[in-house]
N, C-alpha and C. Protein backbone atom coordinates (compact mmCIF):
# COMPACT_ATOMS: atom_id res chain seq x y z
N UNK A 1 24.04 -3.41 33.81
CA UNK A 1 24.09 -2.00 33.49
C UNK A 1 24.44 -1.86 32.01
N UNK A 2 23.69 -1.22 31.22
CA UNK A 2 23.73 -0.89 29.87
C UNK A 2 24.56 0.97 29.55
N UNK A 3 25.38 0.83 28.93
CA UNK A 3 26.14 1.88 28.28
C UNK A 3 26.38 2.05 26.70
N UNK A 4 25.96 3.33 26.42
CA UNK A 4 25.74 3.68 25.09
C UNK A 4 26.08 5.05 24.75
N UNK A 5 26.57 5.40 23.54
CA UNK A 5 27.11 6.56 23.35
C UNK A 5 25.81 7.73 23.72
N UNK A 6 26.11 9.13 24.16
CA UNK A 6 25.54 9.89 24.53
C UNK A 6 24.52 10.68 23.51
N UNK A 7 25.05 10.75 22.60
CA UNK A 7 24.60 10.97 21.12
C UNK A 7 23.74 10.28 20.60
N UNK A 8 22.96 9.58 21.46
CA UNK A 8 22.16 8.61 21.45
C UNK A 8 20.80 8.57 21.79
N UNK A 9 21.02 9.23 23.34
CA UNK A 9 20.34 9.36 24.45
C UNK A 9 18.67 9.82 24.01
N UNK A 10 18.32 10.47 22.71
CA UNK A 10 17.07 10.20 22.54
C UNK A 10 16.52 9.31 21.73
N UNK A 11 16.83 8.93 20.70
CA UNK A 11 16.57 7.33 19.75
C UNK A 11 16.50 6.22 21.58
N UNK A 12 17.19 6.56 22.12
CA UNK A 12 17.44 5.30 23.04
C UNK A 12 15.73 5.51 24.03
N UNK A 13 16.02 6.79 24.56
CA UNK A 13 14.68 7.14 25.17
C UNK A 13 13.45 6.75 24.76
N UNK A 14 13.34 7.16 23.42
CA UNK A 14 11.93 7.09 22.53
C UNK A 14 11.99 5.60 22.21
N UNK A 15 12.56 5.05 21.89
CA UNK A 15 12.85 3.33 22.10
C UNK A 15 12.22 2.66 23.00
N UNK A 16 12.52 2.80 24.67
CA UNK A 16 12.50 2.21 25.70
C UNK A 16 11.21 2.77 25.65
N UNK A 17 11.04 3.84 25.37
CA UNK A 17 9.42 4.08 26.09
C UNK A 17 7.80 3.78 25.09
N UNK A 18 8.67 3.22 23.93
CA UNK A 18 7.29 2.64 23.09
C UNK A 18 7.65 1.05 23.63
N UNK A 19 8.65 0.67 23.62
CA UNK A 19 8.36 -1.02 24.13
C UNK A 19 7.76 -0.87 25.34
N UNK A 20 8.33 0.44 26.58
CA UNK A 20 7.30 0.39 27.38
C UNK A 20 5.67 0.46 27.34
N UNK A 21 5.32 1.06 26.67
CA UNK A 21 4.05 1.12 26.29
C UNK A 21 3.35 0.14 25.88
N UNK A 22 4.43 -0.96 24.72
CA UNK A 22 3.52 -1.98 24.50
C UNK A 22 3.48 -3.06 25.78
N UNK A 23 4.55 -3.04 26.42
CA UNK A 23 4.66 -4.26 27.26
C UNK A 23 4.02 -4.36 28.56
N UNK A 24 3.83 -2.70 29.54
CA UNK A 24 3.19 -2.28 30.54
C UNK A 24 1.65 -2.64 30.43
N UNK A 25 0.76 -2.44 29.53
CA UNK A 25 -0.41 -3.04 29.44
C UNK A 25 -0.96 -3.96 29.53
N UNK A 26 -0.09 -4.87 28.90
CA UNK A 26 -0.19 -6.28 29.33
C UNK A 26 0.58 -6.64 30.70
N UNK A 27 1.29 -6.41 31.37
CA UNK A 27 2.03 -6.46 32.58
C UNK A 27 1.01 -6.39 33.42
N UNK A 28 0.19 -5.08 33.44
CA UNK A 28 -0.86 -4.81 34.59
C UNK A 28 -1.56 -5.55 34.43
N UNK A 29 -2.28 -5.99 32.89
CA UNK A 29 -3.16 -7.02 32.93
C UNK A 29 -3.47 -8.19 33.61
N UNK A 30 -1.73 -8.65 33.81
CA UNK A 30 -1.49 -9.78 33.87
C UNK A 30 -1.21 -10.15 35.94
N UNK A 31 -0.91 -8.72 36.18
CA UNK A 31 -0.87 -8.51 37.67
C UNK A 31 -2.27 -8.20 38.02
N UNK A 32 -3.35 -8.25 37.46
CA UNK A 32 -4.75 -8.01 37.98
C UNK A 32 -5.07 -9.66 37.60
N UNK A 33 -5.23 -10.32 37.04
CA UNK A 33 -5.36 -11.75 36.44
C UNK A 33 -4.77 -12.25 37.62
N UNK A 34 -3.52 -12.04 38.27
CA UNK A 34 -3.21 -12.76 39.31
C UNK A 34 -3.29 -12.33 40.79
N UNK A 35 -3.53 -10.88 40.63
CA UNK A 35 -4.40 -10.79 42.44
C UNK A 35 -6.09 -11.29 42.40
N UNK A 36 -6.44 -11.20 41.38
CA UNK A 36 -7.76 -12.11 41.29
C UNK A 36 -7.96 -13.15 42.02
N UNK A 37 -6.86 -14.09 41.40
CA UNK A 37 -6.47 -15.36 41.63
C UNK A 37 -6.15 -15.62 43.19
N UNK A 38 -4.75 -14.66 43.73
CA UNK A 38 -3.79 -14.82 44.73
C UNK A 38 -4.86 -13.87 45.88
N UNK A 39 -5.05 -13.21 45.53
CA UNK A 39 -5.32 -11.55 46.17
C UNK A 39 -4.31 -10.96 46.29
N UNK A 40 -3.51 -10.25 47.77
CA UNK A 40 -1.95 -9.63 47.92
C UNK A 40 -1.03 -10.60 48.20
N UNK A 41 -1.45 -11.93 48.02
CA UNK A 41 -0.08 -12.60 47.62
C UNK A 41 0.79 -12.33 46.42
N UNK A 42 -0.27 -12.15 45.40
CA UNK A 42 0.45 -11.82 44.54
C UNK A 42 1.19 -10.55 43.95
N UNK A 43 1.35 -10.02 44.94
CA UNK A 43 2.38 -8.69 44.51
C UNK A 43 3.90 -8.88 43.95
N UNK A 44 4.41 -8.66 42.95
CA UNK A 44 5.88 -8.61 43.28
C UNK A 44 6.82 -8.15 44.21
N UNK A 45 7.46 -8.97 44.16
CA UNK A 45 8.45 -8.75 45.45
C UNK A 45 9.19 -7.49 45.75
N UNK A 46 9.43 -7.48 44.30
CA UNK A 46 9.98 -5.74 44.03
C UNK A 46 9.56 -4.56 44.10
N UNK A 47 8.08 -4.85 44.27
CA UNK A 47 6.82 -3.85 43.96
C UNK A 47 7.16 -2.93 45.28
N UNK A 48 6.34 -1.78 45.12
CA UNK A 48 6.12 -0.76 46.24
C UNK A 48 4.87 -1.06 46.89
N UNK A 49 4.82 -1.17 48.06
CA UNK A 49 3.23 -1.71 48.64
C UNK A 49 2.79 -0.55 48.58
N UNK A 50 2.86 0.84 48.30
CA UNK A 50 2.05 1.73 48.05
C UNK A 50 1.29 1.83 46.58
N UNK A 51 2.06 1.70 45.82
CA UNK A 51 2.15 1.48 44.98
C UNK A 51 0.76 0.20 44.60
N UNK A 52 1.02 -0.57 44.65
CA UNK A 52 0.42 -1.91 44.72
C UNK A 52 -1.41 -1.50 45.29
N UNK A 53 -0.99 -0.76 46.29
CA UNK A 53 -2.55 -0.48 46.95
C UNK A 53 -3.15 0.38 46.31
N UNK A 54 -2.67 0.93 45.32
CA UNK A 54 -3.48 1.99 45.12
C UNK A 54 -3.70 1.55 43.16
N UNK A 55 -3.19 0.51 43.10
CA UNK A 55 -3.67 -0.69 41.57
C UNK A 55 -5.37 -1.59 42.30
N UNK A 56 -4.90 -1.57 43.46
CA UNK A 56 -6.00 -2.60 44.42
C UNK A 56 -7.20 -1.69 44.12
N UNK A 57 -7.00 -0.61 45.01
CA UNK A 57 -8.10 0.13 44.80
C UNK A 57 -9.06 0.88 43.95
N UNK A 58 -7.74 0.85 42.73
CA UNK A 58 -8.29 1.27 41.41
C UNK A 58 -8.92 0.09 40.64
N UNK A 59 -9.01 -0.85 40.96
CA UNK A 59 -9.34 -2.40 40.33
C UNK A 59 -10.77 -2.65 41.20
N UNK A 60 -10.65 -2.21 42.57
CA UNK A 60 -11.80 -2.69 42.97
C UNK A 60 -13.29 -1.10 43.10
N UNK A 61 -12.60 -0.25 42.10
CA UNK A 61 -13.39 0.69 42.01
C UNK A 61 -14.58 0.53 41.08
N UNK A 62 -16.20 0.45 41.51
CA UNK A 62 -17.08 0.33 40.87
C UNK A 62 -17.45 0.79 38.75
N UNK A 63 -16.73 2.35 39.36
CA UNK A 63 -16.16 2.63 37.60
C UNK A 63 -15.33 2.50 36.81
N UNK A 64 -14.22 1.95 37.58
CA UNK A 64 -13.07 1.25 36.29
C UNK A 64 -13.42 -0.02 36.32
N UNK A 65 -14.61 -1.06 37.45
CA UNK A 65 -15.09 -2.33 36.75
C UNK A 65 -15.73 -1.89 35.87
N UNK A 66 -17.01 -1.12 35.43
CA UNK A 66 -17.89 -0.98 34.86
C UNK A 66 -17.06 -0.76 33.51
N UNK A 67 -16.00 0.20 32.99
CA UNK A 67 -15.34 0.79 31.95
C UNK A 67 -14.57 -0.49 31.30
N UNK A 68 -13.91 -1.15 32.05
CA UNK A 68 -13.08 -2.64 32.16
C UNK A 68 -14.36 -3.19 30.99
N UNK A 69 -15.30 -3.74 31.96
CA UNK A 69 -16.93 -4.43 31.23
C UNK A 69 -16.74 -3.95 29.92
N UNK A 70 -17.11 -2.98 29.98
CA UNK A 70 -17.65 -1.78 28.61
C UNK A 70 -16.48 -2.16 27.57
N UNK A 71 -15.28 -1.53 27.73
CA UNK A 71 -14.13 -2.06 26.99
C UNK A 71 -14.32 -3.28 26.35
N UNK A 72 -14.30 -4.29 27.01
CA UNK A 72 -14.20 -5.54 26.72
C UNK A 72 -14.93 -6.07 25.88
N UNK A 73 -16.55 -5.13 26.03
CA UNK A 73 -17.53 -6.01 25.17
C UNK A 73 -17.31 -5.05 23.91
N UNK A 74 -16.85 -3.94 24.19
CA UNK A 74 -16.06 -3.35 22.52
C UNK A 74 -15.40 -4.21 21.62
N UNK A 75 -14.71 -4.38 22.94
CA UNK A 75 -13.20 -5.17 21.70
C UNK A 75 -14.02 -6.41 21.36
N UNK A 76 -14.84 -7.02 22.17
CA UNK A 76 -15.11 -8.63 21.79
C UNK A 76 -16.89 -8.27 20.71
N UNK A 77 -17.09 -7.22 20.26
CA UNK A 77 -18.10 -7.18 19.46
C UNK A 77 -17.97 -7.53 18.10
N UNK A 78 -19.25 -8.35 17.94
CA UNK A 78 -19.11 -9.26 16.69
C UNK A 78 -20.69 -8.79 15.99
N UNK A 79 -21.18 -7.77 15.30
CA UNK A 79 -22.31 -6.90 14.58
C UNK A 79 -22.66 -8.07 13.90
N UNK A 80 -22.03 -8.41 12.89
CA UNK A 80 -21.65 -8.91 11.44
C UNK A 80 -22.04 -10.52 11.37
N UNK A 81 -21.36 -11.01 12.20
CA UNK A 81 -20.90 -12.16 12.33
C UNK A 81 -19.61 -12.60 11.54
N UNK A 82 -18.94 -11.73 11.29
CA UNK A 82 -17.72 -11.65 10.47
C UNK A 82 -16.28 -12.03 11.39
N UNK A 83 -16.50 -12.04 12.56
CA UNK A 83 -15.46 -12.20 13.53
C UNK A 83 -15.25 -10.84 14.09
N UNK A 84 -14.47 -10.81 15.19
CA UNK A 84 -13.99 -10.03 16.27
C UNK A 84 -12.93 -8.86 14.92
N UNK A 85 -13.63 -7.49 14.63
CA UNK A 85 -12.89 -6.58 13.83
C UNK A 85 -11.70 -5.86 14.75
N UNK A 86 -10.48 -5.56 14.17
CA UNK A 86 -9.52 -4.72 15.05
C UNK A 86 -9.39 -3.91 14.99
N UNK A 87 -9.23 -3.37 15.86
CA UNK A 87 -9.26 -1.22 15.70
C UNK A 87 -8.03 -1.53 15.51
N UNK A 88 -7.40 -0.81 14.39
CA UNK A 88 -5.73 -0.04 14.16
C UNK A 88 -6.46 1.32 14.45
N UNK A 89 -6.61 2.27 14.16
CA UNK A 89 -6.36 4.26 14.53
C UNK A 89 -5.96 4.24 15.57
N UNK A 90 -5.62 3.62 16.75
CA UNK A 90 -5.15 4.10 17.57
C UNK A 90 -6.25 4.86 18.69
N UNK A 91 -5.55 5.71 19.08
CA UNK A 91 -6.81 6.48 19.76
C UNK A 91 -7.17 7.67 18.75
N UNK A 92 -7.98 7.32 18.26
CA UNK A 92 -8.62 8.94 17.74
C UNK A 92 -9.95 8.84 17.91
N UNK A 93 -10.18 9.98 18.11
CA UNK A 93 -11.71 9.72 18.78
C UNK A 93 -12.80 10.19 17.20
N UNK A 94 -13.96 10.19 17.62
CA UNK A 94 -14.59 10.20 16.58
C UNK A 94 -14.75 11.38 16.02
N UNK A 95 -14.36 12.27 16.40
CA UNK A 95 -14.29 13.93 15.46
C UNK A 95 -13.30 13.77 15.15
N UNK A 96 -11.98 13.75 16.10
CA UNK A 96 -11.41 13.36 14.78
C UNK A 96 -11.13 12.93 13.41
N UNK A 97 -11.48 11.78 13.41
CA UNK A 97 -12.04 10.67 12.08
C UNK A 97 -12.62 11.85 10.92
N UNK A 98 -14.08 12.51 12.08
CA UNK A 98 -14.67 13.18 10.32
C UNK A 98 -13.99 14.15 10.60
N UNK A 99 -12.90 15.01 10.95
CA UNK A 99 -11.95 16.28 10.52
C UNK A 99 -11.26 15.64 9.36
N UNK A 100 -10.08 13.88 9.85
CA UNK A 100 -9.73 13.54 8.51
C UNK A 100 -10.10 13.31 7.25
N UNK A 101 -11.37 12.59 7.53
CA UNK A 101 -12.12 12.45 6.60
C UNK A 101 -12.95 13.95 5.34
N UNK A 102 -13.01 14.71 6.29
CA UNK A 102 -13.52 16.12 5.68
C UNK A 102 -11.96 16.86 4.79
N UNK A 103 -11.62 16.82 5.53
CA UNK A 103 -10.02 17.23 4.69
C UNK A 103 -9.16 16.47 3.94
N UNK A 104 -9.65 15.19 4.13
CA UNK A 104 -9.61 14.31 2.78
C UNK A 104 -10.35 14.44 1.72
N UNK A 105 -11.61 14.95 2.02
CA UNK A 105 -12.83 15.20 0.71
C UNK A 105 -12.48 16.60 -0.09
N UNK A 106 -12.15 17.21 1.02
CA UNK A 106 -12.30 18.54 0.64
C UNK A 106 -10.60 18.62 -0.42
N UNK A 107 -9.77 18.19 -0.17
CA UNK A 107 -8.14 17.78 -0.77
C UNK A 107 -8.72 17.38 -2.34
N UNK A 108 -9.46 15.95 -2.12
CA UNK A 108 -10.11 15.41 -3.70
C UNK A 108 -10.85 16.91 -4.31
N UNK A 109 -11.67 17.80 -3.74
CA UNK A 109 -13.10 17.99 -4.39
C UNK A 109 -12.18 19.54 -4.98
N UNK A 110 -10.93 19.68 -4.51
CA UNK A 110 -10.06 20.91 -5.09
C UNK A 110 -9.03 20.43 -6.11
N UNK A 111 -8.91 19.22 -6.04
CA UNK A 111 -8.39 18.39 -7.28
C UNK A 111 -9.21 18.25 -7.92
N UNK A 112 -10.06 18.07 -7.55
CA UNK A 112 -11.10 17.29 -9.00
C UNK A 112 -11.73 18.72 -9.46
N UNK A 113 -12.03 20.28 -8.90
CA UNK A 113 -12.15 21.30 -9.40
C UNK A 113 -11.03 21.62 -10.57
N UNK A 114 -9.71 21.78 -9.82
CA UNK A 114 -8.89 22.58 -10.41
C UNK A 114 -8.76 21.82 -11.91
N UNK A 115 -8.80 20.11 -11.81
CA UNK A 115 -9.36 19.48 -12.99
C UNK A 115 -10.34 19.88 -14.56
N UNK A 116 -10.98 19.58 -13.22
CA UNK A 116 -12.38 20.23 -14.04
C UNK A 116 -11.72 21.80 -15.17
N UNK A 117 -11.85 23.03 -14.48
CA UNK A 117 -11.11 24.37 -14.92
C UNK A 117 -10.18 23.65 -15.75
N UNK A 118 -8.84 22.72 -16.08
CA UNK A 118 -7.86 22.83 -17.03
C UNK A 118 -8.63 22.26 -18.05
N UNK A 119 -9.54 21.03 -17.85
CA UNK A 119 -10.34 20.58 -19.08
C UNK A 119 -11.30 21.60 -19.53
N UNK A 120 -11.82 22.89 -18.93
CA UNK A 120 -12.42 23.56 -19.42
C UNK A 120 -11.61 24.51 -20.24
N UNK A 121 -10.73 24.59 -19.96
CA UNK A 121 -9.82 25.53 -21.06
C UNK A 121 -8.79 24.80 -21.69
N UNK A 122 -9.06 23.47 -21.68
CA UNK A 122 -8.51 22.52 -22.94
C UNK A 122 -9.83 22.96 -24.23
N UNK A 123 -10.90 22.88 -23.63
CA UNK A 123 -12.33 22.43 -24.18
C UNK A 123 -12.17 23.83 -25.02
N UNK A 124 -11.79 25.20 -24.51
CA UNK A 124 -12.01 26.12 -25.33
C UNK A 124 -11.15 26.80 -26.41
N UNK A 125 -9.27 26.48 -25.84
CA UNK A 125 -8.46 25.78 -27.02
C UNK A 125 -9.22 24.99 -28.32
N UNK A 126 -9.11 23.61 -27.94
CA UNK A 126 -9.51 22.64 -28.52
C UNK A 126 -11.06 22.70 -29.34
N UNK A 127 -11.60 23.86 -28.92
CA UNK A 127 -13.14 24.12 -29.64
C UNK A 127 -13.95 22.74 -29.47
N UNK A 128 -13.76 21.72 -28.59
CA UNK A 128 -14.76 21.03 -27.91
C UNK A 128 -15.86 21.65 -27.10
N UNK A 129 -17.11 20.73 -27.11
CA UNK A 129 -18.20 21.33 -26.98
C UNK A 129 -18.11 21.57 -25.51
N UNK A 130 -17.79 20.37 -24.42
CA UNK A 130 -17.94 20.43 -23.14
C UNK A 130 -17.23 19.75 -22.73
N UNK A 131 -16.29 19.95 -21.29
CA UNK A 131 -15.54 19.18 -20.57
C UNK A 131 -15.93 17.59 -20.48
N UNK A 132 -17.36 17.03 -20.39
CA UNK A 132 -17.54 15.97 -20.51
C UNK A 132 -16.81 15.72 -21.36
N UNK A 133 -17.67 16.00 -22.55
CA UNK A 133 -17.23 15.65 -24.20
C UNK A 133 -15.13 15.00 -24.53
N UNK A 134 -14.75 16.33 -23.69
CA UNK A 134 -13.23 16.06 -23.63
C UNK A 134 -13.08 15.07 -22.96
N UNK A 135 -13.32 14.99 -21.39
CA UNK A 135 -13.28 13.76 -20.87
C UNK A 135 -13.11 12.03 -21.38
N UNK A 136 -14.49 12.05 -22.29
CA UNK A 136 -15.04 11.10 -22.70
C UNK A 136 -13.66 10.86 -23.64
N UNK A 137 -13.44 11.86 -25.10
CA UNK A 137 -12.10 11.64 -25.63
C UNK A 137 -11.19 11.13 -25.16
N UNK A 138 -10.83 11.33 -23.81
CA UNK A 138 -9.43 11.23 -23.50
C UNK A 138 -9.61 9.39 -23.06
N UNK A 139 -11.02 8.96 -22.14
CA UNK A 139 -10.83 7.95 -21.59
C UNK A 139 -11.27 6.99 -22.53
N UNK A 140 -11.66 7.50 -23.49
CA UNK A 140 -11.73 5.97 -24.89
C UNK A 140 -10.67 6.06 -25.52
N UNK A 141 -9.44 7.17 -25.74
CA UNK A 141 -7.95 6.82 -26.85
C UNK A 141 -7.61 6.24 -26.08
């Protein structure tokens, strides 16, 4: 039994439940790898046989084999011949991606405006001919 100050109680929560996350995935993995093997021998002892039957049935369901398949030849795709690439994003799906990506462009293309505008009224200070022109000054001194 583990005891910890109360003042705690969410750092501790949010803790337990990302190691859960990483470690549960592989757990099930590893309990389908071995009813393969065993069939319902291999249940844990601790397990809930309800519980347990209804991992069975979701394992021996025609569309989580097929998705399982599919998955797999994701992760193990090699285009390139560069080796097996790793997704880091996490889950984001693909609109996502171009929302970031668009509001990343669009972030630069209002920087690189509002740019533009101060070198244009450097340019008309300065009685330079054209923002290029200034440009060019600044990146050859």
């Amino acid at each position: 039994m583990y005891n910890w100050d109360k003042t705690i109680n969410k750092r501790v929560k949010t803790e337990f439940e990302a190691k859960l996350k990483e470690r549960m995935t592989d757990q099930v993995c590893r309990w389908k790898g071995k009813w393969r093997e065993k069939g319902d021998a291999a249940m844990p002892r601790w397990f809930d046989p309800v519980v347990w039957a209804g991992l069975i049935s979701f394992w021996r369901d025609p569309k989580s084999e097929l998705k399982s398949i599919n998955s797999r030849n994701a992760r193990l795709h090699d285009p390139d011949g560069l080796g097996i690439h790793k997704h880091r994003s996490g889950q984001t799906s693909y609109k996502a991606r171009a929302r970031k990506r668009v509001s990343y462009f669009t972030l630069l293309l209002s920087q690189f405006c509002y740019l533009l505008k101060e070198l244009t009224k450097i340019c008309f200070c300065c009685s330079v001919s054209s923002p290029e022109k200034l440009l060019q000054i600044f990146l050859c001194s």
